[in-house]
Protein backbone atom coordinates (compact mmCIF):
# COMPACT_ATOMS: atom_id res chain seq x y z
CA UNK A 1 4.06 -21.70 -4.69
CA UNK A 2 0.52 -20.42 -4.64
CA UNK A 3 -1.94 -21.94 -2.53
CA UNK A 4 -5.79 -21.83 -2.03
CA UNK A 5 -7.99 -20.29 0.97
CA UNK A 6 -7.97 -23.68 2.73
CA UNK A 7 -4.36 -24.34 2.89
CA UNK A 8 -4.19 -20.59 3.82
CA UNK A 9 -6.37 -20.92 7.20
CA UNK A 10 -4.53 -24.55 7.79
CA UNK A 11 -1.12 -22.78 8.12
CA UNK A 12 -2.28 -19.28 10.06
CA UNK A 13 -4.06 -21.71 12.31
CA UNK A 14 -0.63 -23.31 12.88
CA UNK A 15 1.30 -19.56 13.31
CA UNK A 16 3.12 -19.39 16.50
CA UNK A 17 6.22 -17.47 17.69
CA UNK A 18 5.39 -15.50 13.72
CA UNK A 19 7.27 -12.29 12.93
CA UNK A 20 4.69 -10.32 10.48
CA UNK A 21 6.60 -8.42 7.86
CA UNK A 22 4.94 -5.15 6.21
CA UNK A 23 6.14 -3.18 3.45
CA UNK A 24 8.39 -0.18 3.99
CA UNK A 25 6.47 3.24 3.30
CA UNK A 26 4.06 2.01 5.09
CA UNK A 27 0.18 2.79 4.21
CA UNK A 28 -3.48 2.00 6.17
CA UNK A 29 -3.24 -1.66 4.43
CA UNK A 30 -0.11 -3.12 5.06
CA UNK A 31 -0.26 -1.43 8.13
CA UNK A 32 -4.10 -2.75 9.17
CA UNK A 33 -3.52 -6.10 7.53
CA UNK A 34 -0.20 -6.91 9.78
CA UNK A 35 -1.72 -5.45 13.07
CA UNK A 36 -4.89 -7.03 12.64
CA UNK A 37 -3.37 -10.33 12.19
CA UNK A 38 -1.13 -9.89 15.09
CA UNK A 39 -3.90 -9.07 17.56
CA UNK A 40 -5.95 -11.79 16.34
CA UNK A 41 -2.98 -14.67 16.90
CA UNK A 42 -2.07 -12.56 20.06
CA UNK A 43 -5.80 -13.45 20.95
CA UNK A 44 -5.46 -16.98 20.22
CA UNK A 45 -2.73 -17.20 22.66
CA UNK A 46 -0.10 -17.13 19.93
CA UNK A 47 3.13 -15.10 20.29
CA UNK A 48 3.47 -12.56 17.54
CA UNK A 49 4.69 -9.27 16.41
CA UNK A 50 4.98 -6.80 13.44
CA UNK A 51 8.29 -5.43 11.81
CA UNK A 52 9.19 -2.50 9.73
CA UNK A 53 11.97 -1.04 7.91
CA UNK A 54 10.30 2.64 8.17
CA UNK A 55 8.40 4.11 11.65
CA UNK A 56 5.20 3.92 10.97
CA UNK A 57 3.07 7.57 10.76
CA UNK A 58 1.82 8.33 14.66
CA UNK A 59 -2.02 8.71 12.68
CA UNK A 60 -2.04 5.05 12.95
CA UNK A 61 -1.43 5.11 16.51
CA UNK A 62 -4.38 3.72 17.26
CA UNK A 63 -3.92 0.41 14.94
CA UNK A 64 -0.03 -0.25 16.29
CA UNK A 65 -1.39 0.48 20.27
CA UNK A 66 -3.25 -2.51 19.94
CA UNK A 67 -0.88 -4.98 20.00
CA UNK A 68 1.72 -5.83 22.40
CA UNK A 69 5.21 -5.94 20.83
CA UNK A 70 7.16 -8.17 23.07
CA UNK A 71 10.46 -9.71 21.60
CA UNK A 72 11.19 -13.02 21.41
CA UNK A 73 12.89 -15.34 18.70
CA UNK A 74 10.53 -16.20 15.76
CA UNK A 75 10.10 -19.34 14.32
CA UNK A 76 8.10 -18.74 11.48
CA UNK A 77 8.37 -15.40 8.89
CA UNK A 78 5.48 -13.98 7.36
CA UNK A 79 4.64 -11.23 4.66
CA UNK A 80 1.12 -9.33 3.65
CA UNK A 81 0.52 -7.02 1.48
CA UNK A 82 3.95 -7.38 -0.27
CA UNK A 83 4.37 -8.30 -3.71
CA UNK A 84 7.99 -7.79 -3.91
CA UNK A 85 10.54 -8.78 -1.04
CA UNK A 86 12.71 -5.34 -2.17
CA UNK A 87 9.27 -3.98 -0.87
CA UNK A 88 10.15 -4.81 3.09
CA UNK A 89 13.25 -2.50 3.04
CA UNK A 90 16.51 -2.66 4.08
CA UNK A 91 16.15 -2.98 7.76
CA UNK A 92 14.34 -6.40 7.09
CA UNK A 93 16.67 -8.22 4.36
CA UNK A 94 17.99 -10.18 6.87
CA UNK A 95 14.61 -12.34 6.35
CA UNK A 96 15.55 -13.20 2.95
CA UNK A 97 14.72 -16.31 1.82
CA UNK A 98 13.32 -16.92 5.12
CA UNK A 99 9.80 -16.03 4.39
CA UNK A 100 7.02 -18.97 4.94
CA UNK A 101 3.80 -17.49 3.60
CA UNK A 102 2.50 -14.10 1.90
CA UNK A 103 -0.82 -12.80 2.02
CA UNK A 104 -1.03 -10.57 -0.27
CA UNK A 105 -4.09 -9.09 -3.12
CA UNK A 106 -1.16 -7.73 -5.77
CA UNK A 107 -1.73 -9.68 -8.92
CA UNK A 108 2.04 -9.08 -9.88
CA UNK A 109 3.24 -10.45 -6.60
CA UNK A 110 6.95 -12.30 -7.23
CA UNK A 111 6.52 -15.30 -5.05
CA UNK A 112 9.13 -15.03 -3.29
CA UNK A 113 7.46 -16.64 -0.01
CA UNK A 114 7.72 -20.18 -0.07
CA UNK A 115 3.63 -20.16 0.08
CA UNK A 116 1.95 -17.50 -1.14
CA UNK A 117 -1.95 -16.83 -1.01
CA UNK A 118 -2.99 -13.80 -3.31
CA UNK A 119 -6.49 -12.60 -4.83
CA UNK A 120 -6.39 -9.66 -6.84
CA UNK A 121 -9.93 -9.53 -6.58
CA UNK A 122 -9.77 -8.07 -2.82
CA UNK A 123 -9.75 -4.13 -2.87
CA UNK A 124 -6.98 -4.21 -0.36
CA UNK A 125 -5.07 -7.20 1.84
CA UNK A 126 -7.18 -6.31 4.42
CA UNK A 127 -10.11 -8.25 3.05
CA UNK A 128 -8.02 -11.18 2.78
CA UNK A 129 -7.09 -10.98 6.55
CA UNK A 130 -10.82 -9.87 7.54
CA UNK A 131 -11.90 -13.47 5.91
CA UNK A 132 -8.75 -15.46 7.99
CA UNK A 133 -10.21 -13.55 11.01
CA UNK A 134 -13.74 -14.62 10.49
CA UNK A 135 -12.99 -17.89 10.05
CA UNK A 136 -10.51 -18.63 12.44
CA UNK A 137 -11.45 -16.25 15.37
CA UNK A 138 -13.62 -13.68 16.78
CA UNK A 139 -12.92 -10.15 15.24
CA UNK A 140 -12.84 -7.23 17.79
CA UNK A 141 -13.36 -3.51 17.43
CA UNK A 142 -9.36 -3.32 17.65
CA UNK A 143 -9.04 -5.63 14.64
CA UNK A 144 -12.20 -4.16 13.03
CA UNK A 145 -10.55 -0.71 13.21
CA UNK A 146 -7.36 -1.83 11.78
CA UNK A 147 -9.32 -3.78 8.69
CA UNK A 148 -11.67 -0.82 8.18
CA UNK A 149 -8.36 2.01 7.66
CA UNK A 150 -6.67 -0.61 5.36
CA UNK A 151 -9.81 -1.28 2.86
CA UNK A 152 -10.71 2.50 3.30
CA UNK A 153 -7.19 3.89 2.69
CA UNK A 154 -6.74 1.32 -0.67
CA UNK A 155 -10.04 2.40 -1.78
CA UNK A 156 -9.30 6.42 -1.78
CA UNK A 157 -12.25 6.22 0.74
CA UNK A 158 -14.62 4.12 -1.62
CA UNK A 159 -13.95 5.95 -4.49
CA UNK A 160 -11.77 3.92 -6.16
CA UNK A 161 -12.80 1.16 -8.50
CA UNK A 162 -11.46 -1.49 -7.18
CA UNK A 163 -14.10 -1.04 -4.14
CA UNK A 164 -16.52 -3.79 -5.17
CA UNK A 165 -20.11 -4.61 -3.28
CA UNK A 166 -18.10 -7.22 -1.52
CA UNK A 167 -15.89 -4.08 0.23
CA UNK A 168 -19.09 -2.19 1.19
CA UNK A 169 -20.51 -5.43 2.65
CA UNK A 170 -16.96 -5.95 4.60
CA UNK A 171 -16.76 -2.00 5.71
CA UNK A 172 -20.76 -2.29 7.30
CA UNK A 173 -20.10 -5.73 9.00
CA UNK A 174 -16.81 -3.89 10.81
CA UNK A 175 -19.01 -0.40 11.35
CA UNK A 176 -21.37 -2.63 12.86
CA UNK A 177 -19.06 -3.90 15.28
CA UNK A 178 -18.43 0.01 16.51
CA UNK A 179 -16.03 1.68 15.32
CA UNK A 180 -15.97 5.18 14.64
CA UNK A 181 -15.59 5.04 11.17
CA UNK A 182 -15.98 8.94 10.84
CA UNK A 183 -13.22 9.81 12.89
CA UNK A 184 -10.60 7.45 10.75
CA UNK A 185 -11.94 9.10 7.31
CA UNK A 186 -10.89 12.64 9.05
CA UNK A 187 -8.06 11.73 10.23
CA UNK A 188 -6.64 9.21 6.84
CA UNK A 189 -8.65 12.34 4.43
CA UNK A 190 -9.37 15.44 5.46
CA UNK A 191 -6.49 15.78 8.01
CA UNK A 192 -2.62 17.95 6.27
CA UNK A 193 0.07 18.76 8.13
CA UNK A 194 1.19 22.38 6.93
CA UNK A 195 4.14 20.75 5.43
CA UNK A 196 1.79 18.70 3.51
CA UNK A 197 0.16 21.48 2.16
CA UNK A 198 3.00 23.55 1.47
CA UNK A 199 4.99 20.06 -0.63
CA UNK A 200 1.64 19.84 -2.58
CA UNK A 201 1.84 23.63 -3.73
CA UNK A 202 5.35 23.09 -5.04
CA UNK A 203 4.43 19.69 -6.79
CA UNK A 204 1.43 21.66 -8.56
CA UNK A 205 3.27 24.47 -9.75
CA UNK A 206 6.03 22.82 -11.41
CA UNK A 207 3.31 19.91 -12.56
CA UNK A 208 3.90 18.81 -16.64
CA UNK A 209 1.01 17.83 -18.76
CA UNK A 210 1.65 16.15 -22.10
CA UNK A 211 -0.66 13.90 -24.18
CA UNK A 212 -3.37 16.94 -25.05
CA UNK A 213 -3.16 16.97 -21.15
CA UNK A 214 -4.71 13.49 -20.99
CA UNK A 215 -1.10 13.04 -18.94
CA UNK A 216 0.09 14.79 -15.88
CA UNK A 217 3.48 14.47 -13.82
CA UNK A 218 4.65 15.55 -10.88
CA UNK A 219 7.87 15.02 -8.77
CA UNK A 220 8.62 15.88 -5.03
CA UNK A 221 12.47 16.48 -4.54
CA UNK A 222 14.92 16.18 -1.85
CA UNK A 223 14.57 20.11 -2.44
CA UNK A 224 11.10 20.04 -1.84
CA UNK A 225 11.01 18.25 1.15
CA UNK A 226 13.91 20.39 3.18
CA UNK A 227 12.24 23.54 1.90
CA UNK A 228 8.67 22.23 3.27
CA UNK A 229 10.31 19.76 5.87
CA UNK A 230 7.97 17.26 5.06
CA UNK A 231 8.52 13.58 6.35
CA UNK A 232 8.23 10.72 4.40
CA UNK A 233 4.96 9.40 6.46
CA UNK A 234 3.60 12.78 5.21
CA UNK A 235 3.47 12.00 1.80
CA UNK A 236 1.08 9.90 1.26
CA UNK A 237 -2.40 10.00 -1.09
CA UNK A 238 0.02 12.40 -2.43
CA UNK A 239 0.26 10.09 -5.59
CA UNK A 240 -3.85 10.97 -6.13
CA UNK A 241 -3.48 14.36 -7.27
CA UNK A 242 -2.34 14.39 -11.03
CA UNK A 243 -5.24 12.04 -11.53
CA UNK A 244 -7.46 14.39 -9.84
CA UNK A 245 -7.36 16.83 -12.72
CA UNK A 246 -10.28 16.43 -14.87
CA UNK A 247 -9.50 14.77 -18.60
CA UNK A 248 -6.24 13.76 -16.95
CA UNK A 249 -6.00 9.85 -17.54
CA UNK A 250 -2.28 9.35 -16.67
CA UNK A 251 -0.92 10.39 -13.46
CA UNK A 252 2.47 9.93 -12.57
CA UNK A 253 4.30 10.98 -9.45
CA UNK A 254 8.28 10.99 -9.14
CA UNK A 255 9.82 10.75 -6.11
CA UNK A 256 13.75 11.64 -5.51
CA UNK A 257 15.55 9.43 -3.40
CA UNK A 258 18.89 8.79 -2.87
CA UNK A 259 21.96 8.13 -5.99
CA UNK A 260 19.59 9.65 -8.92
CA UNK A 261 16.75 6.70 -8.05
CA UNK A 262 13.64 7.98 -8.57
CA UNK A 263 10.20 5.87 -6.94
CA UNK A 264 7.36 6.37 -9.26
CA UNK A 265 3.42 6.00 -8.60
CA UNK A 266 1.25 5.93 -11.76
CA UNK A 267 -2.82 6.16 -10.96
CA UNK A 268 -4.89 6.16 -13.98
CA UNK A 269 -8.42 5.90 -15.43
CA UNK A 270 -9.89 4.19 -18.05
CA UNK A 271 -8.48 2.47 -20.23
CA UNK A 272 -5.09 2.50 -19.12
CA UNK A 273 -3.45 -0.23 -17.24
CA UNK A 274 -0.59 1.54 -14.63
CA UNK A 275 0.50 -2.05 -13.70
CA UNK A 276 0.76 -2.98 -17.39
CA UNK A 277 2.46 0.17 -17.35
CA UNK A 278 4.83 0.32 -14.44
CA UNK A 279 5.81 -3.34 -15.85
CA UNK A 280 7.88 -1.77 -18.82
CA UNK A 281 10.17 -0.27 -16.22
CA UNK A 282 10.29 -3.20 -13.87
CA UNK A 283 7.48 -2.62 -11.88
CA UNK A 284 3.81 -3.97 -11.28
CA UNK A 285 0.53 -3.35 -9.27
CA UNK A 286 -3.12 -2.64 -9.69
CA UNK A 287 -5.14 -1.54 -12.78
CA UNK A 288 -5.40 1.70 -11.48
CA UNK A 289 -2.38 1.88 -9.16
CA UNK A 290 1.00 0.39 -10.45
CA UNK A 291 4.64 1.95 -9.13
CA UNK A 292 8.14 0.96 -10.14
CA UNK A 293 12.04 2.55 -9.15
CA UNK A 294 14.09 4.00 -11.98
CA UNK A 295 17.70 5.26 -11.78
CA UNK A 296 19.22 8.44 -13.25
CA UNK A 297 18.78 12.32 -13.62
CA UNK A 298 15.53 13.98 -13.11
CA UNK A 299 15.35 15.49 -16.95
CA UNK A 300 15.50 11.82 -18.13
CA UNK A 301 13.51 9.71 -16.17
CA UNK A 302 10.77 12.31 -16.54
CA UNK A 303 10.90 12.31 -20.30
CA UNK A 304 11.28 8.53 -20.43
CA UNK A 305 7.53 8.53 -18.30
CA UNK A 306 6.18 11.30 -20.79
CA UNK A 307 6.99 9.23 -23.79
CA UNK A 308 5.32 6.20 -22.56
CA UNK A 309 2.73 7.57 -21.75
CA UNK A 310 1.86 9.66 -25.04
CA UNK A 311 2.87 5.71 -26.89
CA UNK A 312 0.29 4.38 -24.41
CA UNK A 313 -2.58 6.78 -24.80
CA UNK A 314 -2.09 7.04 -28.76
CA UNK A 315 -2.58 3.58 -28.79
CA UNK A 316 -5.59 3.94 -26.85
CA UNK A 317 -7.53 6.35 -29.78
């Protein structure tokens, strides 16, 4: 059941002995939006921690170091930035069914909390949870920092569309409150591991265009990653660079996993629609940032994402 802003500071307010769930593959927003919350409540007196299937990357060190993660049995189970329960991972599906609320800012989230608060107008969750904050609390430059890497990271660093005047207003009110907003761009932007680098090489010589090159895809493989030894947390803004070819439109990354599953990213310009997209294969998201799983062998998942896309850009003309 959805609910409105109200009801959604009524039951954080209420929080207590609250397990905060974040997806696995974890990125600056799920990551900010959990640890923010957590401090906050922690603030408030309120016992509360954050849970992951996946370690989360040491470059948020500083966002996870601010809370104290003391066990002790929750009463109440909460999601954010989740749109899917298969999202949280296996390590966490013993909480199925048992989730109370989800805060969340995907417009194709499942509802499979028995509340769920979501505005797709929010650039990332972390707006959402900067509001809660302001309203219930007093932000810090902890919380700030955490809120600032989430909007920032969902936002390609502002660049993205979904960054509205609303998300500039909400980054200055948390730079104003000290943080070194500088030194989390370098480190979330301008900082590759030489594994990184040397993954992004092999993605970008074996990259296919299609669609008068209006489409680009890439894949990483289980090949890829031993050759490069490249960890999972190192991966990601990897999904930005078939979009960053000028006149591409389409960008789609493929990512082997295990049993012939593949995870796919699709970023995209104007017109096209990746969640509309990424819906045709059982997926969802963002205008510009949609993702979906599909089973089976490399050759014909990626010609079953090349089609698509040349159907979906033809009918763009």
């Amino acid at each position: 059941m959805k609910i409105d802003f109200a009801t959604l500071l009524d039951r954080v307010l209420e929080l207590d002995d609250v397990v905060i769930l974040i997806h696995h593959f974890p990125d600056g927003d799920t990551i900010g939006s959990g640890f923010a919350l957590c401090r906050c409540l922690q603030k408030m007196g309120r016992r509360a921690k954050v849970e992951c299937s996946h370690t989360i990357p040491k470059r948020y060190d500083y966002i996870v170091n601010s809370v104290e993660q003391k066990e002790f049995e929750p009463k109440c189970v909460i999601a954010v930035d989740t749109a899917d329960f298969l999202l949280l991972g296996d390590k966490l599906k013993k909480y199925e069914g048992k989730v109370e609320l989800c805060i969340d800012h995907h417009g194709s989230n499942l509802l499979f909390a028995k509340e769920t608060y979501v505005d797709p107008t929010a650039a990332a969750t972390c707006e959402i949870i900067n509001d809660i904050i302001c309203h219930i609390s007093r932000m810090d430059d902890q919380m700030a920092a955490a809120l600032y890497t989430g909007i920032a990271t969902d936002t390609g660093c502002f660049k993205f569309s979904n960054a509205t005047a609303r998300t500039h207003i909400i980054a200055a009110e948390l730079i104003q409150l000290g943080i070194d907003s500088g030194e989390i761009n370098r480190i979330m932007f301008d900082t590759k591991s030489k594994s990184r680098v040397m993954i992004e090489k092999m993605a970008m010589e074996n990259m296919i265009f299609t669609a008068e090159d209006k489409c680009a895809l890439i894949c990483i493989t289980k090949k890829m990653r031993e050759m490069s030894d490249a960890k999972d947390d190192e991966l990601e803004g990897i999904t930005a660079l078939p979009r960053q070819i000028e006149g591409v439109i389409i960008g789609i990354t493929m990512r082997e996993r295990e049993n012939d599953t593949y995870k796919i990213s699709v970023r995209t310009h104007e017109p096209i629609d990746a969640s509309a997209f990424c819906a045709k294969f059982g997926g969802g998201g963002h205008i510009r940032a949609g993702g979906c799983e599909i089973k089976g062998k490399y050759d014909d998942v990626a010609k079953l994402l090349l089609s698509e896309a040349e159907k979906v850009i033809a009918s763009e003309r």
